[in-house]
N, C-alpha and C. Protein backbone atom coordinates (compact mmCIF):
# COMPACT_ATOMS: atom_id res chain seq x y z
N UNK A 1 98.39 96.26 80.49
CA UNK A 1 99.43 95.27 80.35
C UNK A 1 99.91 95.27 78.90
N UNK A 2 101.20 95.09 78.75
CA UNK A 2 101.81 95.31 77.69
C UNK A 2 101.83 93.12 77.25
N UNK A 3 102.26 93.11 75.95
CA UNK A 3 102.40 91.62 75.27
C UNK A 3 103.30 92.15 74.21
N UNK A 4 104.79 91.41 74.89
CA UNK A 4 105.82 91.62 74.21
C UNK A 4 106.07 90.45 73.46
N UNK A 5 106.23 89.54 73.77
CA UNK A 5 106.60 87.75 72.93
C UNK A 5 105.74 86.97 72.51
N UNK A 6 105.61 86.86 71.84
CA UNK A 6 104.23 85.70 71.00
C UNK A 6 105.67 84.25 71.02
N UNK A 7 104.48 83.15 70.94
CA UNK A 7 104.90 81.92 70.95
C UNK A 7 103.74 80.80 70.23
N UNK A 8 104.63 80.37 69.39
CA UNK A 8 103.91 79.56 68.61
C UNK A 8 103.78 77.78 69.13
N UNK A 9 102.71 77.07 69.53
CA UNK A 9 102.92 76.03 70.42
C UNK A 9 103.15 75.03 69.30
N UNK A 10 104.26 74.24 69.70
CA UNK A 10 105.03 73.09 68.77
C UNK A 10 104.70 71.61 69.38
N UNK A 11 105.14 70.54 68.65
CA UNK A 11 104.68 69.50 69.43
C UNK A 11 105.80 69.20 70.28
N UNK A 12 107.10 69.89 70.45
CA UNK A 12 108.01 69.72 71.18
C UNK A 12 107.53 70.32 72.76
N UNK A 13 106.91 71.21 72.71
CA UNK A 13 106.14 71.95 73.90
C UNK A 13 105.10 71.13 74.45
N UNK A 14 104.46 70.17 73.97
CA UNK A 14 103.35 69.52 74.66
C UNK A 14 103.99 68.56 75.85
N UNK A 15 102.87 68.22 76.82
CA UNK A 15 102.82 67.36 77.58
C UNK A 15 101.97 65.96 77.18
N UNK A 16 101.94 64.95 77.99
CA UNK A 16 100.95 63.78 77.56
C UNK A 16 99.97 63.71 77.37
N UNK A 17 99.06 65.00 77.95
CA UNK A 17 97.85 65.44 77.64
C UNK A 17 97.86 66.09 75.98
N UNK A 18 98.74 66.02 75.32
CA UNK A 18 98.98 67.04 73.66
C UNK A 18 98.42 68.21 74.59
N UNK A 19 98.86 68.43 75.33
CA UNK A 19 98.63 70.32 75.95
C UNK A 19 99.69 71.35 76.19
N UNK A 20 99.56 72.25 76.18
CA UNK A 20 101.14 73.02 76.89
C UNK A 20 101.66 72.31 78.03
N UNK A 21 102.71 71.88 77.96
CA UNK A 21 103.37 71.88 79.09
C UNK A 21 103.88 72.82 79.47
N UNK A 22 103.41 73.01 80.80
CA UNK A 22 103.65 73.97 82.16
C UNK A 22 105.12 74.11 82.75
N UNK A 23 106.29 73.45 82.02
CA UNK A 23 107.27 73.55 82.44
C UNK A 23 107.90 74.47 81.48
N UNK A 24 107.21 74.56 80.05
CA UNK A 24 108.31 75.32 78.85
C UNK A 24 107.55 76.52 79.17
N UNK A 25 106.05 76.61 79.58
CA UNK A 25 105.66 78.05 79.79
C UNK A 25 106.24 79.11 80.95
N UNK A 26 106.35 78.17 81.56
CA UNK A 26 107.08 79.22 83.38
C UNK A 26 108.79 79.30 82.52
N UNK A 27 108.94 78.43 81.61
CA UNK A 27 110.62 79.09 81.37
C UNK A 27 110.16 80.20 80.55
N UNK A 28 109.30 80.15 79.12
CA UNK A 28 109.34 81.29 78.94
C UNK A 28 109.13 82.48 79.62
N UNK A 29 108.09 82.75 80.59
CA UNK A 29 107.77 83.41 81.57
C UNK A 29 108.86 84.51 81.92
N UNK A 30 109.60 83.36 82.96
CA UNK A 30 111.10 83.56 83.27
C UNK A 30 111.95 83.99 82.35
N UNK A 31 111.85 83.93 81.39
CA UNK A 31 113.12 84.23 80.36
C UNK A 31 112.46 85.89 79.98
N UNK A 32 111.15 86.20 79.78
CA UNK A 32 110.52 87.22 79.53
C UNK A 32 110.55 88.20 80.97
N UNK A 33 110.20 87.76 81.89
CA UNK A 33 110.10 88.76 82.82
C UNK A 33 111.33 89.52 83.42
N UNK A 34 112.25 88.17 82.88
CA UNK A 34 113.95 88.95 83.30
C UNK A 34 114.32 89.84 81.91
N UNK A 35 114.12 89.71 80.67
CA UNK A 35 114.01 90.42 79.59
C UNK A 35 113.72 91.86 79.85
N UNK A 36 112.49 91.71 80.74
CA UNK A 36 111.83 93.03 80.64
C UNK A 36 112.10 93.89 82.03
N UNK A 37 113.08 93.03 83.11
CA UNK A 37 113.53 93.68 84.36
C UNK A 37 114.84 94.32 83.72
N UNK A 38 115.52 93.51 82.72
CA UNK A 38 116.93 94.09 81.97
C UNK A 38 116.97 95.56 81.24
N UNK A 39 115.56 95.38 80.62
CA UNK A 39 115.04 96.66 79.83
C UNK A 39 114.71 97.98 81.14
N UNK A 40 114.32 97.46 82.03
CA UNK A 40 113.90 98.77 83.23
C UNK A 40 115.07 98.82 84.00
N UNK A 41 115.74 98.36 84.33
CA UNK A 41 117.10 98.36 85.17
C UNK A 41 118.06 98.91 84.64
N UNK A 42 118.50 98.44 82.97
CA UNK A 42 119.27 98.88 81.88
C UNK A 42 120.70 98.03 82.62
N UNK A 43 120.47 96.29 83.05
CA UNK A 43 121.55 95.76 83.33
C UNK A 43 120.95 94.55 83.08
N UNK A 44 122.24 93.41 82.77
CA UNK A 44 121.87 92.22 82.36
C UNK A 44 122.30 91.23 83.81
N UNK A 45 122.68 92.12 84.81
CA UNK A 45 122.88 91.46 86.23
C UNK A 45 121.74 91.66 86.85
N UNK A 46 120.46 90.56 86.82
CA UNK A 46 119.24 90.28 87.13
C UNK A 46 119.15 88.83 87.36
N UNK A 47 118.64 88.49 88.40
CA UNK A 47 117.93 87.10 88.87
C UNK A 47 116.77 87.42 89.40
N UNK A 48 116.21 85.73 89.04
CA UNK A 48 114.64 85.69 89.66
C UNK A 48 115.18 85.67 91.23
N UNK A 49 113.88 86.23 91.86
CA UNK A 49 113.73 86.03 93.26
C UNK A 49 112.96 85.34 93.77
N UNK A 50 111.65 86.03 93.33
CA UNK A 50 110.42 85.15 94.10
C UNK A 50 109.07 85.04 92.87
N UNK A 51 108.66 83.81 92.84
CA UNK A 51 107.28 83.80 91.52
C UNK A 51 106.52 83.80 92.83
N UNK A 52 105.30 84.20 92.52
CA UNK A 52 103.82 84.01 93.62
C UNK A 52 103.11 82.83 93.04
N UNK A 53 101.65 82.74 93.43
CA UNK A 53 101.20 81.68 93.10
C UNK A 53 101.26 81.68 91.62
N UNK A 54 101.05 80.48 91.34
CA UNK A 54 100.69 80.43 89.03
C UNK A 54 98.83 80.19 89.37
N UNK A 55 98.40 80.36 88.58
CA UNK A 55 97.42 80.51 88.96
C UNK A 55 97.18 79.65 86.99
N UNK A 56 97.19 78.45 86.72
CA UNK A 56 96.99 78.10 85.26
C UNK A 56 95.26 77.90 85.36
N UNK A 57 94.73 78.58 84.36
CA UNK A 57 93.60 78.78 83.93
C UNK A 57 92.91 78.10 82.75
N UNK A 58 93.16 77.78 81.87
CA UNK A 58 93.03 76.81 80.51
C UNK A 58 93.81 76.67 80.08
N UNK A 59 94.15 75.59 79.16
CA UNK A 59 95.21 75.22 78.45
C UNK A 59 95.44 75.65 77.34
N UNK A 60 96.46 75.22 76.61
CA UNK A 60 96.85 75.56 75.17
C UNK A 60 97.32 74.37 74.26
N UNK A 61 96.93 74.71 73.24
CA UNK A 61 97.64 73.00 72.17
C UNK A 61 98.11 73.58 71.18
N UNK A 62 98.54 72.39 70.30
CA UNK A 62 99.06 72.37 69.13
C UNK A 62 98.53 73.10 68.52
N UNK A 63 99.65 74.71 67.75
CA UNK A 63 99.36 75.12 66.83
C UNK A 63 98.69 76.79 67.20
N UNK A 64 98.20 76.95 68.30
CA UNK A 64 97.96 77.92 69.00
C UNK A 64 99.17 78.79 68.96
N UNK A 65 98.73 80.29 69.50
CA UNK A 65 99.65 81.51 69.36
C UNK A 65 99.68 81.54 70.46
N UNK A 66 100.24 81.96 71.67
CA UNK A 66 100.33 82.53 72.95
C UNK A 66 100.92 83.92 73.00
N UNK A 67 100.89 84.57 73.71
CA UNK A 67 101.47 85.70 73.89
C UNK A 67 101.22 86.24 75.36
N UNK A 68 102.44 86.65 75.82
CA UNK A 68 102.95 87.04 77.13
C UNK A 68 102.94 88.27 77.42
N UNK A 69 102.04 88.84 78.79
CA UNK A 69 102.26 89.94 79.14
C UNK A 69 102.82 90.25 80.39
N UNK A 70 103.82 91.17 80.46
CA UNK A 70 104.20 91.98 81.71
C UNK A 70 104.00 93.20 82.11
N UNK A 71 103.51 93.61 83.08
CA UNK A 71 102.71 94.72 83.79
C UNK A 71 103.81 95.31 85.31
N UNK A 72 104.26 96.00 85.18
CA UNK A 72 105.32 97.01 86.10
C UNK A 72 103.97 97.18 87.59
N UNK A 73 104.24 96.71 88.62
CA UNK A 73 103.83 96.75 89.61
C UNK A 73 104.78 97.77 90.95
N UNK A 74 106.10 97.41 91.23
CA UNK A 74 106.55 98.00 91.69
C UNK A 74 108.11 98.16 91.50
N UNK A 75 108.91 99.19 92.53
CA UNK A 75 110.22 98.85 92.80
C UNK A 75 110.89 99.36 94.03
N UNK A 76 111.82 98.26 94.57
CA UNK A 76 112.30 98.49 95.65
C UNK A 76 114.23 98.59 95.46
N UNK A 77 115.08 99.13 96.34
CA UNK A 77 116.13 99.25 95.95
C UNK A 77 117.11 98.19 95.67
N UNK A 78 116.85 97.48 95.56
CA UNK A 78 117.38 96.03 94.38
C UNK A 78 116.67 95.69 93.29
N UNK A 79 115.32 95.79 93.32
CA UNK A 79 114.57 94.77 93.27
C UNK A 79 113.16 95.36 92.15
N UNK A 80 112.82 94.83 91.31
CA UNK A 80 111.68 95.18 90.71
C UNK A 80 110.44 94.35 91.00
N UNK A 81 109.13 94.44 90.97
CA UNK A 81 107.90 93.65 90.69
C UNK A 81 107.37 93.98 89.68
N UNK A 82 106.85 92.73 88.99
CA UNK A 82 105.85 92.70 88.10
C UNK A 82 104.70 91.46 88.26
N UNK A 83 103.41 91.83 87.45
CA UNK A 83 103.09 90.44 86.73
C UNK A 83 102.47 90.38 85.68
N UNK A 84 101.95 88.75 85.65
CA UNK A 84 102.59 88.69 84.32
C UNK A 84 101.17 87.73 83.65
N UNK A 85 100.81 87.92 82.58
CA UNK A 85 99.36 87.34 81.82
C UNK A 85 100.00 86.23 80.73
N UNK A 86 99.53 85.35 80.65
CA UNK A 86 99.57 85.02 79.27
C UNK A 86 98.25 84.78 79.12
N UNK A 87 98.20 84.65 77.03
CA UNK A 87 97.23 84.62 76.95
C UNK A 87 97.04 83.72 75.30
N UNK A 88 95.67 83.52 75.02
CA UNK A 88 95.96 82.90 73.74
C UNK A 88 95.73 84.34 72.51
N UNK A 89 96.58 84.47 71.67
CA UNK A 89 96.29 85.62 70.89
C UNK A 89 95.06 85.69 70.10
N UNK A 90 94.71 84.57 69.67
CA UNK A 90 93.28 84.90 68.98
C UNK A 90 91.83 84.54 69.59
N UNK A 91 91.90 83.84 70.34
CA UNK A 91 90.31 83.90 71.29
C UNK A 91 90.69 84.54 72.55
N UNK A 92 91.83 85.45 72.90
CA UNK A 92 92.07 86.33 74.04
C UNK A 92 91.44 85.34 75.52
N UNK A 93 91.71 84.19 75.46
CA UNK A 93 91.38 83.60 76.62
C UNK A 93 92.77 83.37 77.79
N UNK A 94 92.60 83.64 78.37
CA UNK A 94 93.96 83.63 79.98
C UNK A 94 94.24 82.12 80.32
N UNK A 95 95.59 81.81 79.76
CA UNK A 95 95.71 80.82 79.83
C UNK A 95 96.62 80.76 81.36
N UNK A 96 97.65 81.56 82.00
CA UNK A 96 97.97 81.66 83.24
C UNK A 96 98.05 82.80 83.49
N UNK A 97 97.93 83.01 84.49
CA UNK A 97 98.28 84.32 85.42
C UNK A 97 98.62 83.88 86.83
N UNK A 98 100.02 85.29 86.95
CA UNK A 98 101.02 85.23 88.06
C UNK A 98 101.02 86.84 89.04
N UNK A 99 100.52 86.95 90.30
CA UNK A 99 100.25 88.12 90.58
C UNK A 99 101.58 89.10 90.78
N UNK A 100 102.35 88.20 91.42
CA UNK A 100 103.84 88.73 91.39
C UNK A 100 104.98 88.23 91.37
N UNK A 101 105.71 88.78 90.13
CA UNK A 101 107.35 87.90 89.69
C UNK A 101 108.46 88.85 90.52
N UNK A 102 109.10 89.02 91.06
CA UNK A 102 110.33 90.11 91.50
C UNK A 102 111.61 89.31 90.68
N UNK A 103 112.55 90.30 90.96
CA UNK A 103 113.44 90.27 90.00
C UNK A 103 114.26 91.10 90.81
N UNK A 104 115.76 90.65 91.40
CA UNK A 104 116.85 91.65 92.01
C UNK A 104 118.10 91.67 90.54
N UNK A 105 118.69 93.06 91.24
CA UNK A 105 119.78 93.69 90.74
C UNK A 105 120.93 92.86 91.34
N UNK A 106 122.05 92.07 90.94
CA UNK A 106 122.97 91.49 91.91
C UNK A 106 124.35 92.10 90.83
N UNK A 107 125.03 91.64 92.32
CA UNK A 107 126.50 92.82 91.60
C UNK A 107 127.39 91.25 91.40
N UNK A 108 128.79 91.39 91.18
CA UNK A 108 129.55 89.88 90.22
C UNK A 108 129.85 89.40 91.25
N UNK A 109 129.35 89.42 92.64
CA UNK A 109 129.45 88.11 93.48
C UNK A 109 128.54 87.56 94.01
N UNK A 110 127.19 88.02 92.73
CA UNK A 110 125.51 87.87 93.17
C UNK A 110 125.01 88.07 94.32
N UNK A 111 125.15 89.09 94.77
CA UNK A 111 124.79 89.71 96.22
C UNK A 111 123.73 90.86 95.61
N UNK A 112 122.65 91.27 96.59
CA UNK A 112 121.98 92.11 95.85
C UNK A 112 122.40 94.00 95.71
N UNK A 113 122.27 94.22 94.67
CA UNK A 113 122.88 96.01 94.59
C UNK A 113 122.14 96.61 93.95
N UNK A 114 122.09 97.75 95.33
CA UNK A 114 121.36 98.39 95.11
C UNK A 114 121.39 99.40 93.66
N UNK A 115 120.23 99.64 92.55
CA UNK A 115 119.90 100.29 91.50
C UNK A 115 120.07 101.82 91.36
N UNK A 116 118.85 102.17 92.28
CA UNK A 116 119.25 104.30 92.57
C UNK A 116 117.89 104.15 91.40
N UNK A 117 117.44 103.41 91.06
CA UNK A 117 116.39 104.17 90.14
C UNK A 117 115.23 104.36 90.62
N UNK A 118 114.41 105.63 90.33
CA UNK A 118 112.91 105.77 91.03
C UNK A 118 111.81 105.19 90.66
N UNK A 119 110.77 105.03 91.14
CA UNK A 119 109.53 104.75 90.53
C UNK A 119 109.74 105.89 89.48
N UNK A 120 109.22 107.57 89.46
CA UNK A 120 109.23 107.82 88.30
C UNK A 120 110.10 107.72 86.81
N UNK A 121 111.15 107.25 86.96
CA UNK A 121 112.45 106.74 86.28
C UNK A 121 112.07 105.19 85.35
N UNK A 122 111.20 104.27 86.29
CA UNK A 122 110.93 103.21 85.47
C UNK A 122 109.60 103.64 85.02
N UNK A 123 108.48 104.67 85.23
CA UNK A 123 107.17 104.73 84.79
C UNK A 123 107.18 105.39 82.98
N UNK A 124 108.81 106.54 83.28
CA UNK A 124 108.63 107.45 82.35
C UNK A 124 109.76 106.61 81.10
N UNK A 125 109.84 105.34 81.26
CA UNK A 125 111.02 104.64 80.18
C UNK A 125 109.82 103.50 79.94
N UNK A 126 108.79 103.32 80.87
CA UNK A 126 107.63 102.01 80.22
C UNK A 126 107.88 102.46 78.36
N UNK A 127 108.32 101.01 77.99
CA UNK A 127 108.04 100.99 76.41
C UNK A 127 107.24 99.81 76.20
């Protein structure tokens, strides 16, 4: 698994617990996993489709590093899979994990269109 975005936790990010809130993490998530469907597709006409379970594992607070990973699972002819880790950067503890994010190709009347790219096509551009 690759960790492309680090995130620094602010007190604007907490919940009432002073913990991550679980709503700014699934946006970053989201904002990262379509990032990185844009980078394998090589188009900025991408929507979420489907998240699987979240699976939140420990928390995070004030002042902590996070950092996000995405892992290339599959692709279908719209459509990519991945998932996706976060984690805390310096005690490497898993703060969520998601087994599978998909992500379609949609054309300008958001309908889904089809890509043409292969599995070996997105394996041999992994950066």
């Amino acid at each position: 698994m690759k960790f492309h975005t680090r995130k620094l936790i602010k007190p604007e990010n907490l919940n009432a617990n002073n913990t991550l809130f679980g709503g700014a993490l699934l946006m970053w998530i989201d904002e990262e996993a379509g990032i990185y469907t844009m980078t394998k597709l090589k188009t900025q006409k991408v929507v979420t489709k489907y998240i699987s379970e979240i699976n939140f594992v420990s928390s995070a607070k004030q002042g902590d590093v996070i950092e996000i990973g995405m892992e290339f699972l599959s692709i279908g002819k719209t459509s990519i899979t991945m998932k996706c880790l976060v984690r805390n950067l310096f005690s490497q503890k898993t703060i969520i994990s998601i087994d599978k994010i998909v992500f379609v190709q949609v054309d300008d009347n958001e309908k889904p269109k089809v890509h043409g790219l292969t599995l070996e096509y997105i394996k041999s551009n992994s950066k």
